[in-house]
PDB file of N, CA and C in Angstrom:
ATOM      1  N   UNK A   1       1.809-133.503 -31.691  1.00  0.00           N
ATOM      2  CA  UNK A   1       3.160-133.000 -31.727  1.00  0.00           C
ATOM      3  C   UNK A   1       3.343-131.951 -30.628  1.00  0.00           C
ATOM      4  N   UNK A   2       5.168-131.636 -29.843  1.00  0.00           N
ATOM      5  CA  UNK A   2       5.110-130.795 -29.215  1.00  0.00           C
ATOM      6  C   UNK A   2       5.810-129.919 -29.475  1.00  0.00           C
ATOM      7  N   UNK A   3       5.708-128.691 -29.238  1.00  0.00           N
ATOM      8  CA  UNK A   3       6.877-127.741 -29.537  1.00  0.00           C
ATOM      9  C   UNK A   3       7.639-127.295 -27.708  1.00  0.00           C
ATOM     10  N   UNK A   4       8.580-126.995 -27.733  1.00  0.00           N
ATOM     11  CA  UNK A   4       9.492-126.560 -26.822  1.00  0.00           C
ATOM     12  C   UNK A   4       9.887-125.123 -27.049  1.00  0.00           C
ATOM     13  N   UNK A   5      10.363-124.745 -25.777  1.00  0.00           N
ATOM     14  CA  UNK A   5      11.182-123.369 -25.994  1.00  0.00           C
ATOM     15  C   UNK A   5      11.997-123.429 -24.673  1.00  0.00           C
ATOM     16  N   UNK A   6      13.417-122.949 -25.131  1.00  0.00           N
ATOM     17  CA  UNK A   6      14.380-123.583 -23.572  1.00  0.00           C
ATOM     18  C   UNK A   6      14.380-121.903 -23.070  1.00  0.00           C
ATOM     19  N   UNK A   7      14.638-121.338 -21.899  1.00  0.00           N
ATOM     20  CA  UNK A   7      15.072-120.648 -21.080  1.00  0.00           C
ATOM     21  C   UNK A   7      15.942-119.074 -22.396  1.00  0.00           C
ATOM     22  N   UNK A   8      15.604-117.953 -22.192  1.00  0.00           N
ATOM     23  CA  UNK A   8      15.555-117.171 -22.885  1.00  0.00           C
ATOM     24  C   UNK A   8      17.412-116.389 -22.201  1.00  0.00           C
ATOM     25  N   UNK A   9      18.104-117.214 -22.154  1.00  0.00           N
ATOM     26  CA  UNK A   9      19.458-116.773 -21.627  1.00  0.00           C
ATOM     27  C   UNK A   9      20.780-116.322 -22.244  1.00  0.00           C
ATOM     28  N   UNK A  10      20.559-116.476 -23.874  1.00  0.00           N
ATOM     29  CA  UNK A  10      21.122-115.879 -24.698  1.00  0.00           C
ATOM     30  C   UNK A  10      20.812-114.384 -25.066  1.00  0.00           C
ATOM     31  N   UNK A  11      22.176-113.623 -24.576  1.00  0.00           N
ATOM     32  CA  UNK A  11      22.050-112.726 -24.736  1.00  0.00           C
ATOM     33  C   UNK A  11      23.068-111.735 -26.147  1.00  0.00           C
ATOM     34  N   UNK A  12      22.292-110.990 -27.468  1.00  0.00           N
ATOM     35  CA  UNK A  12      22.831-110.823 -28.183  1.00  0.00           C
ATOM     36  C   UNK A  12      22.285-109.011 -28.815  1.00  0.00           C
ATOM     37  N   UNK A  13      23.139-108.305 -29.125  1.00  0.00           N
ATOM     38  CA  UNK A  13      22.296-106.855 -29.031  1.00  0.00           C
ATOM     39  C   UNK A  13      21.234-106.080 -28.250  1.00  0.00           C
ATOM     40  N   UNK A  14      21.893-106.938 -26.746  1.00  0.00           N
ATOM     41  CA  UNK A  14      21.277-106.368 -26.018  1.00  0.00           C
ATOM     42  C   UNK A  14      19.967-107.090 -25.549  1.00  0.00           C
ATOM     43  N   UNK A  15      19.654-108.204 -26.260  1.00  0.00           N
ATOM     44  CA  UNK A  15      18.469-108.702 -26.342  1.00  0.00           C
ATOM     45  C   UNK A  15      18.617-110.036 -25.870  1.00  0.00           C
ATOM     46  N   UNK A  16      17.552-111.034 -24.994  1.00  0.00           N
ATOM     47  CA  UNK A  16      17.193-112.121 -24.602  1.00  0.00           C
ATOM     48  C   UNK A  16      16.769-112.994 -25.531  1.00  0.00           C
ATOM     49  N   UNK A  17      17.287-113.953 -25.850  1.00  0.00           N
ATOM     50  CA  UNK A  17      17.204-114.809 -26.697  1.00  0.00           C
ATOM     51  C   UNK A  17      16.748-116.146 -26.737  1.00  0.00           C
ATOM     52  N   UNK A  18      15.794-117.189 -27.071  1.00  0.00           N
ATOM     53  CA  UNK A  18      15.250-118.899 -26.528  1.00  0.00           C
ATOM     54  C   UNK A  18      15.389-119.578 -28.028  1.00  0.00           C
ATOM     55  N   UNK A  19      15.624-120.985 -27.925  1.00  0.00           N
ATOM     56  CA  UNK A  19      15.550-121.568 -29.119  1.00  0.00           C
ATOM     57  C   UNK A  19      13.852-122.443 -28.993  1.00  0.00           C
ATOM     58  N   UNK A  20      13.054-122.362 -29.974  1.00  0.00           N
ATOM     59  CA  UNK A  20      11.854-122.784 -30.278  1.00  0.00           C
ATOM     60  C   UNK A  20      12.390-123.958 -30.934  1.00  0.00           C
ATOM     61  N   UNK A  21      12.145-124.842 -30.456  1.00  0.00           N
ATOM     62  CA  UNK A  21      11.864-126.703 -31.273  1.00  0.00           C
ATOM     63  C   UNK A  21      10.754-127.158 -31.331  1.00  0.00           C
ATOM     64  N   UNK A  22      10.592-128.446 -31.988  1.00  0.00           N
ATOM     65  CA  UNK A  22       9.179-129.243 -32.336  1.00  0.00           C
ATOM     66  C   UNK A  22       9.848-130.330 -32.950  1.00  0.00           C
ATOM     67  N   UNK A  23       8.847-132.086 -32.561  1.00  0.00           N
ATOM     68  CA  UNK A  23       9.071-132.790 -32.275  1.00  0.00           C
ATOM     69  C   UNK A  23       9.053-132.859 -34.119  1.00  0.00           C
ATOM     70  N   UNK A  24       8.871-132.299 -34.843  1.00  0.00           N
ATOM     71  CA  UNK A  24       8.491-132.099 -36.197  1.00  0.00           C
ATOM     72  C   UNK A  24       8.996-130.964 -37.302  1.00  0.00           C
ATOM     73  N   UNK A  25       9.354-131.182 -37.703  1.00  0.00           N
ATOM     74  CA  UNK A  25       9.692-129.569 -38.543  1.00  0.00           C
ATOM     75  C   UNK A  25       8.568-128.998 -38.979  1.00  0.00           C
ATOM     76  N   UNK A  26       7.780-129.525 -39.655  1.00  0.00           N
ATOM     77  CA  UNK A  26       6.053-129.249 -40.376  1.00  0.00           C
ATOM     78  C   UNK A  26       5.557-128.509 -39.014  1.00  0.00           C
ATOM     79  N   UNK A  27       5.223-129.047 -37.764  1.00  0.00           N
ATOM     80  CA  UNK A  27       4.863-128.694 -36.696  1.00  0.00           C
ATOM     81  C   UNK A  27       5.649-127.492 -36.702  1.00  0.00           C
ATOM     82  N   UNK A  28       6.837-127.407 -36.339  1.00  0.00           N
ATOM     83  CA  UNK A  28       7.935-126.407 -35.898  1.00  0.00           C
ATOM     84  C   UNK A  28       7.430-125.278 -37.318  1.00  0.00           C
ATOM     85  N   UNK A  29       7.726-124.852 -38.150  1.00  0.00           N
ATOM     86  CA  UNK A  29       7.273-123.880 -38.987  1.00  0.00           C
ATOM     87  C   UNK A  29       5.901-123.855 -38.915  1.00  0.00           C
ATOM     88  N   UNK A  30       4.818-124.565 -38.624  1.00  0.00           N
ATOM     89  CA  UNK A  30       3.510-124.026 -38.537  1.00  0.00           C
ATOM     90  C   UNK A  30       3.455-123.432 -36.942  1.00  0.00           C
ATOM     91  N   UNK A  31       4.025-123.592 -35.784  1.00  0.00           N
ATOM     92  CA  UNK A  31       3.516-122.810 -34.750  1.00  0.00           C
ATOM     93  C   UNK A  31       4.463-121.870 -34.629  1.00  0.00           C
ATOM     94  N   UNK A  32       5.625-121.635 -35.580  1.00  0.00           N
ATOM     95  CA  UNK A  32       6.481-120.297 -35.661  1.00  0.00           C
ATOM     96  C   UNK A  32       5.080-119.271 -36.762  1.00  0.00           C
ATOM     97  N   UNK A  33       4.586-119.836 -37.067  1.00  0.00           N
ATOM     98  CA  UNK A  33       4.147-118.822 -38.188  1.00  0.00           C
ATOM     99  C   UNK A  33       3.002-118.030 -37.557  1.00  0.00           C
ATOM    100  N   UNK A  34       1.713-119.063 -36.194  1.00  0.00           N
ATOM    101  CA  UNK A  34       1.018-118.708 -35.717  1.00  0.00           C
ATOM    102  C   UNK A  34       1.378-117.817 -34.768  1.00  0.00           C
ATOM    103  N   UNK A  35       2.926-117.269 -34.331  1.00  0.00           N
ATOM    104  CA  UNK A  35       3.497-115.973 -33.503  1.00  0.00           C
ATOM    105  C   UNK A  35       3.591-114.899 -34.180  1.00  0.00           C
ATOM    106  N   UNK A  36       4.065-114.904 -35.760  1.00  0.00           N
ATOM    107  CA  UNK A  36       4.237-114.298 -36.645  1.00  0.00           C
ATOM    108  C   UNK A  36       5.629-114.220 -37.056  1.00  0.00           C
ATOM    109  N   UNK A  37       6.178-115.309 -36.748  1.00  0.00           N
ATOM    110  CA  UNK A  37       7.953-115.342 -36.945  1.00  0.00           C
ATOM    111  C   UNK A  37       8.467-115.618 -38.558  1.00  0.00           C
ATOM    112  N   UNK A  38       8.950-114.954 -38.815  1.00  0.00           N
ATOM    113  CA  UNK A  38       9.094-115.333 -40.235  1.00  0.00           C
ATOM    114  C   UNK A  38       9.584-116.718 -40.107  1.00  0.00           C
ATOM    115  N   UNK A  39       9.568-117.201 -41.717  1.00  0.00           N
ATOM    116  CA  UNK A  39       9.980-118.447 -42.023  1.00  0.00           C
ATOM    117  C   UNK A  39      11.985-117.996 -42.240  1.00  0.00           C
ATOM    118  N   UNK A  40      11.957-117.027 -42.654  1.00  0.00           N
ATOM    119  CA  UNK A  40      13.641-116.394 -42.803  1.00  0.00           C
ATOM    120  C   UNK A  40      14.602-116.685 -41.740  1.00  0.00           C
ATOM    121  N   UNK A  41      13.951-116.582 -40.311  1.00  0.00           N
ATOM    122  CA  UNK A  41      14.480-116.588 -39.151  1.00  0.00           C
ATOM    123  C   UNK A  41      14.919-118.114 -38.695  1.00  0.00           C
ATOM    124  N   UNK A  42      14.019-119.435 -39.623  1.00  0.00           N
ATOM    125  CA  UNK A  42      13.979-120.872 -39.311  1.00  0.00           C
ATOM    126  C   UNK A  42      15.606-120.615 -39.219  1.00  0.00           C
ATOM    127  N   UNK A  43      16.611-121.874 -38.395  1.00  0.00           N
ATOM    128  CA  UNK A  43      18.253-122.778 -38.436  1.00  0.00           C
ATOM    129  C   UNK A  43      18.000-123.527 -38.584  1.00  0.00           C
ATOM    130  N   UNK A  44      18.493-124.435 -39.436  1.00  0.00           N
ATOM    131  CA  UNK A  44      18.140-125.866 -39.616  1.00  0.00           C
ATOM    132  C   UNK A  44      19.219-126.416 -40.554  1.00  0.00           C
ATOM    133  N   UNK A  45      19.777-127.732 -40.455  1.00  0.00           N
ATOM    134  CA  UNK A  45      20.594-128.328 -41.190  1.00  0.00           C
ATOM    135  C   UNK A  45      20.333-128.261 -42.760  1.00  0.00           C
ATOM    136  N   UNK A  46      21.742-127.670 -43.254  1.00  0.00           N
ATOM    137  CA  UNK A  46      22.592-127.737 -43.169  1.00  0.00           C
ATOM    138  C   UNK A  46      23.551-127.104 -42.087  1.00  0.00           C
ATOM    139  N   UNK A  47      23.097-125.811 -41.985  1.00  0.00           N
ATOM    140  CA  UNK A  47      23.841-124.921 -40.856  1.00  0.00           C
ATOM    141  C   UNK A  47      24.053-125.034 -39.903  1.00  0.00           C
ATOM    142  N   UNK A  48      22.820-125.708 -39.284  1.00  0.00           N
ATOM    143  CA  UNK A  48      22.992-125.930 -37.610  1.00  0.00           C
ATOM    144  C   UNK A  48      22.495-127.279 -37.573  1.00  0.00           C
ATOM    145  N   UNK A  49      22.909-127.959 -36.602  1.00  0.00           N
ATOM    146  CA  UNK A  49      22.322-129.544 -36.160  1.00  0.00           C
ATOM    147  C   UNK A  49      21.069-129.914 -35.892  1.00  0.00           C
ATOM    148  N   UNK A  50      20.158-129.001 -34.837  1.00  0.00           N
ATOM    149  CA  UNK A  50      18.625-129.585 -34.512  1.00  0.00           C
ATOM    150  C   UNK A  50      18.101-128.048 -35.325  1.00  0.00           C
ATOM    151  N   UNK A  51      16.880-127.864 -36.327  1.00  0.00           N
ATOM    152  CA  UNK A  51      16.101-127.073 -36.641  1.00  0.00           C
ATOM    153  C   UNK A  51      15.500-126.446 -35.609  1.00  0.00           C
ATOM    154  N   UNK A  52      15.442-125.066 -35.908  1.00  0.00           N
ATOM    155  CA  UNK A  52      14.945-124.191 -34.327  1.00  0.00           C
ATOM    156  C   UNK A  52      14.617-123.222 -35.249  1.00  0.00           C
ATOM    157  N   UNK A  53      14.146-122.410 -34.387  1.00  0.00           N
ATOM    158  CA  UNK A  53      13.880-120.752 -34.477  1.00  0.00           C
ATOM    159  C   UNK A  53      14.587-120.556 -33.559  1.00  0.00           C
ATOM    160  N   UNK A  54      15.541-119.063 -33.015  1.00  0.00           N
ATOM    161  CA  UNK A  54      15.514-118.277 -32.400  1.00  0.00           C
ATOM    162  C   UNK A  54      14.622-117.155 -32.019  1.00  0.00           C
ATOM    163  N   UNK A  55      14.419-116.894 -31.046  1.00  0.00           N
ATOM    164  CA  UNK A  55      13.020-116.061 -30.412  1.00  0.00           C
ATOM    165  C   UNK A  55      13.426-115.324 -29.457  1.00  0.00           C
ATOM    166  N   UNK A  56      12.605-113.737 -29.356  1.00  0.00           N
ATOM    167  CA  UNK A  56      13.158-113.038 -27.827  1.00  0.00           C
ATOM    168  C   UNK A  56      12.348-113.519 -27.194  1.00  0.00           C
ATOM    169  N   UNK A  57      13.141-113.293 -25.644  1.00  0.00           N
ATOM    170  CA  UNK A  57      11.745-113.513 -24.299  1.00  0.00           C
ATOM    171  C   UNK A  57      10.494-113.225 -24.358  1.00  0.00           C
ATOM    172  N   UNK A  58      10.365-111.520 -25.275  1.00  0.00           N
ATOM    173  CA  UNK A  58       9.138-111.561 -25.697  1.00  0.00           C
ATOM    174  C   UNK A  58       8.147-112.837 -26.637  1.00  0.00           C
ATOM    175  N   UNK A  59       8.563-112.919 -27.458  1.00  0.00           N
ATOM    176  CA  UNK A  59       8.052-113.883 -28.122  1.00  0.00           C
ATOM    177  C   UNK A  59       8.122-115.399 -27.660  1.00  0.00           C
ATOM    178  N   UNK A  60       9.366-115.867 -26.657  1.00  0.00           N
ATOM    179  CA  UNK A  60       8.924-116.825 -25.694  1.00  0.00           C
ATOM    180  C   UNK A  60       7.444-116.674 -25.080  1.00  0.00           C
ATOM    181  N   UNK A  61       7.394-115.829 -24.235  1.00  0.00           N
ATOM    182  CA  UNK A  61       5.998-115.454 -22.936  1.00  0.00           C
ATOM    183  C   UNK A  61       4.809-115.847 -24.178  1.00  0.00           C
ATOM    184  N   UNK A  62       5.158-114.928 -25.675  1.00  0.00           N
ATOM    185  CA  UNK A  62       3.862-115.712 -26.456  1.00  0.00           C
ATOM    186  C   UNK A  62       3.791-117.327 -26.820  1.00  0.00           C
ATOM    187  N   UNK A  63       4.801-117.906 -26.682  1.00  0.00           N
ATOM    188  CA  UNK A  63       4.822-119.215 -27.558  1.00  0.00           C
ATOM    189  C   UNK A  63       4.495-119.931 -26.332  1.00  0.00           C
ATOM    190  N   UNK A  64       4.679-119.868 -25.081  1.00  0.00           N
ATOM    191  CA  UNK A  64       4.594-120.385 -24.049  1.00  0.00           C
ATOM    192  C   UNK A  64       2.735-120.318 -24.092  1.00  0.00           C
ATOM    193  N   UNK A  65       2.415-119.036 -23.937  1.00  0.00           N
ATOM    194  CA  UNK A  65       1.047-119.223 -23.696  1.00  0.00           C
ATOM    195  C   UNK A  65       0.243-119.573 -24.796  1.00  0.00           C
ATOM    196  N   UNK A  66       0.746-120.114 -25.829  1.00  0.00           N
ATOM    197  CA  UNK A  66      -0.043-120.784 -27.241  1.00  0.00           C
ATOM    198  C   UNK A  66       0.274-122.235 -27.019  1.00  0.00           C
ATOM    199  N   UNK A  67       0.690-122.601 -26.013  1.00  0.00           N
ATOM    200  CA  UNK A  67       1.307-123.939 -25.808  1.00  0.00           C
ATOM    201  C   UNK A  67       2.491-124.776 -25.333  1.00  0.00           C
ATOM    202  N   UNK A  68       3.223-124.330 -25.995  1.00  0.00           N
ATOM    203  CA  UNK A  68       4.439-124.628 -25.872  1.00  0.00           C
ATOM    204  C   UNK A  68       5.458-124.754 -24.486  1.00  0.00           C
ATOM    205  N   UNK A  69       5.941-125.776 -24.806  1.00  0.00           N
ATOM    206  CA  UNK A  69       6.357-126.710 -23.183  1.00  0.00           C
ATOM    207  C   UNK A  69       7.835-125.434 -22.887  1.00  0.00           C
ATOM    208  N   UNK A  70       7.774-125.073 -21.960  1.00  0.00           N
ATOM    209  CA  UNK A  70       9.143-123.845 -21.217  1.00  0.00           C
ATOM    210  C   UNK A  70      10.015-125.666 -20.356  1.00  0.00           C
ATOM    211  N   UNK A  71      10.963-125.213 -20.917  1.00  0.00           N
ATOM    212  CA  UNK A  71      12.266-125.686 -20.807  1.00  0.00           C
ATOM    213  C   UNK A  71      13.312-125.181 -20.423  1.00  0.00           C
ATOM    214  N   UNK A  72      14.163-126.266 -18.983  1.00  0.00           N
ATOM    215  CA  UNK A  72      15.702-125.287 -18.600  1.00  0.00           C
ATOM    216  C   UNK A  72      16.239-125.576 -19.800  1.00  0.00           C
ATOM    217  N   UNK A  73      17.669-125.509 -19.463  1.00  0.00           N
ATOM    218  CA  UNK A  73      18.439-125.843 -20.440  1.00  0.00           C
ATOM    219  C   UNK A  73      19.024-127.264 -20.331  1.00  0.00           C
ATOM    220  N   UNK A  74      18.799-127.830 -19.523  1.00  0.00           N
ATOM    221  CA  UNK A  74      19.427-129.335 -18.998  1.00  0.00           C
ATOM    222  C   UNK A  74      17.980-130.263 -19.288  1.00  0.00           C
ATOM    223  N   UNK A  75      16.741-129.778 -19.750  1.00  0.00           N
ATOM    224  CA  UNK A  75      15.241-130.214 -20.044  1.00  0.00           C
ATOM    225  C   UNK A  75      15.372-130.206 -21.299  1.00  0.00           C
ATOM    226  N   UNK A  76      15.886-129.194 -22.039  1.00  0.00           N
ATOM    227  CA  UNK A  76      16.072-129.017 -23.724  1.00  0.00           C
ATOM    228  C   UNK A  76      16.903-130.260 -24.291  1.00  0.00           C
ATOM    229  N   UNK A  77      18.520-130.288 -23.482  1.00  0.00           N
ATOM    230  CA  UNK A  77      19.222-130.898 -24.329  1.00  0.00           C
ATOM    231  C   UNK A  77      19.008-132.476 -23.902  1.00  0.00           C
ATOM    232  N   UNK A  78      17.628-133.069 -23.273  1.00  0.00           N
ATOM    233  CA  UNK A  78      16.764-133.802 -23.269  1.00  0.00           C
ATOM    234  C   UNK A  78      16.318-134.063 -24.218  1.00  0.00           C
ATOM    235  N   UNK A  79      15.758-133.236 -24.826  1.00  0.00           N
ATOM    236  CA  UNK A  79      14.499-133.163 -25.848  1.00  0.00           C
ATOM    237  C   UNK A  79      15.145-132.643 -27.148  1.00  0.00           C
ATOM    238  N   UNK A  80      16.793-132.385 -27.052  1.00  0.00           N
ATOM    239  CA  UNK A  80      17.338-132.295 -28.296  1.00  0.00           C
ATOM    240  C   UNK A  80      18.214-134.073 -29.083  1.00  0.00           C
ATOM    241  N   UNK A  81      18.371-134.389 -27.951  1.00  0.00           N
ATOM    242  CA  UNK A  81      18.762-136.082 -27.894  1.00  0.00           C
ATOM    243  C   UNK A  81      17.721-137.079 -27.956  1.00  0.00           C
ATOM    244  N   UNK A  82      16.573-136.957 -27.995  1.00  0.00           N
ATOM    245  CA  UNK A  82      15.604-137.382 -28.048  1.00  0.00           C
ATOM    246  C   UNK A  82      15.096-137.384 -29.155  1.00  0.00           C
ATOM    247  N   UNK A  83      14.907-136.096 -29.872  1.00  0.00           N
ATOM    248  CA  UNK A  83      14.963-135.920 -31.802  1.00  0.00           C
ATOM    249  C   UNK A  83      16.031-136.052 -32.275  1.00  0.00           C
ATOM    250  N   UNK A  84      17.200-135.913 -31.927  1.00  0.00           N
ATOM    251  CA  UNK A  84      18.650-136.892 -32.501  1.00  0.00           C
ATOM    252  C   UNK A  84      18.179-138.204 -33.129  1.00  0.00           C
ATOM    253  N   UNK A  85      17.687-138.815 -31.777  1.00  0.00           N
ATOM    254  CA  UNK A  85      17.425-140.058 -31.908  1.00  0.00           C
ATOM    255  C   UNK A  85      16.332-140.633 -33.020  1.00  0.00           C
ATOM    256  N   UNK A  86      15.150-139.892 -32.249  1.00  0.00           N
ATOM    257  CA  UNK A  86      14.271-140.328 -33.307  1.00  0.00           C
ATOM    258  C   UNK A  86      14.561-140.004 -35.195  1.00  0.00           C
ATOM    259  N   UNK A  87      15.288-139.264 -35.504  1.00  0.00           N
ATOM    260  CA  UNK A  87      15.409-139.104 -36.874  1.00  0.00           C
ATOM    261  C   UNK A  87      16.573-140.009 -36.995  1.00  0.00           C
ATOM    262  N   UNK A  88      17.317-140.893 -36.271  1.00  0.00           N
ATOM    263  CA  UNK A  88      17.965-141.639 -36.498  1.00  0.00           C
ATOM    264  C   UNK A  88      19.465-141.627 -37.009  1.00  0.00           C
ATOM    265  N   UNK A  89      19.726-140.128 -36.285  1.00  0.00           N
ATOM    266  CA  UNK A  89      21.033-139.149 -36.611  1.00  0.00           C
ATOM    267  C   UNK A  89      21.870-140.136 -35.579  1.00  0.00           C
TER     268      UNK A  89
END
């Protein structure tokens, strides 16, 4: 499985912001947990369309170097149409 993280360009209280995905949700909450991200912080349908975390840049630079594929934003909504697909949405 892979996890993603797109470009940290949301900016909200001042702060830099990336959405964390995975080709998996199981995946996606187990390598949020190995950063130390709460499970509280998960979006995920019902609320929002693709399941993510939100993350600062800080915590990008960590998820990046635990693995995780760095993504523009035109690479993400790739890889957000791509799990569209595969779950058969």
């Amino acid at each position: 499985m892979t996890v993603y993280v797109d470009e940290a360009i949301w900016s909200w209280k001042g702060v830099r912001w990336a959405h964390l995905m995975a080709d998996d949700e199981y995946e996606l909450h187990r390598f949020a947990a190995t950063l130390g991200i709460p499970r509280m912080i998960y979006q995920g349908p019902p609320k929002t369309a693709h399941p993510h975390y939100d993350i600062t840049a800080f915590e990008r630079r960590r998820a990046i170097a635990r693995g995780a594929i760095a993504c523009s934003r035109e690479e993400i909504v790739i890889v957000l149409r791509r799990l569209k697909a595969g779950r058969g949405a």
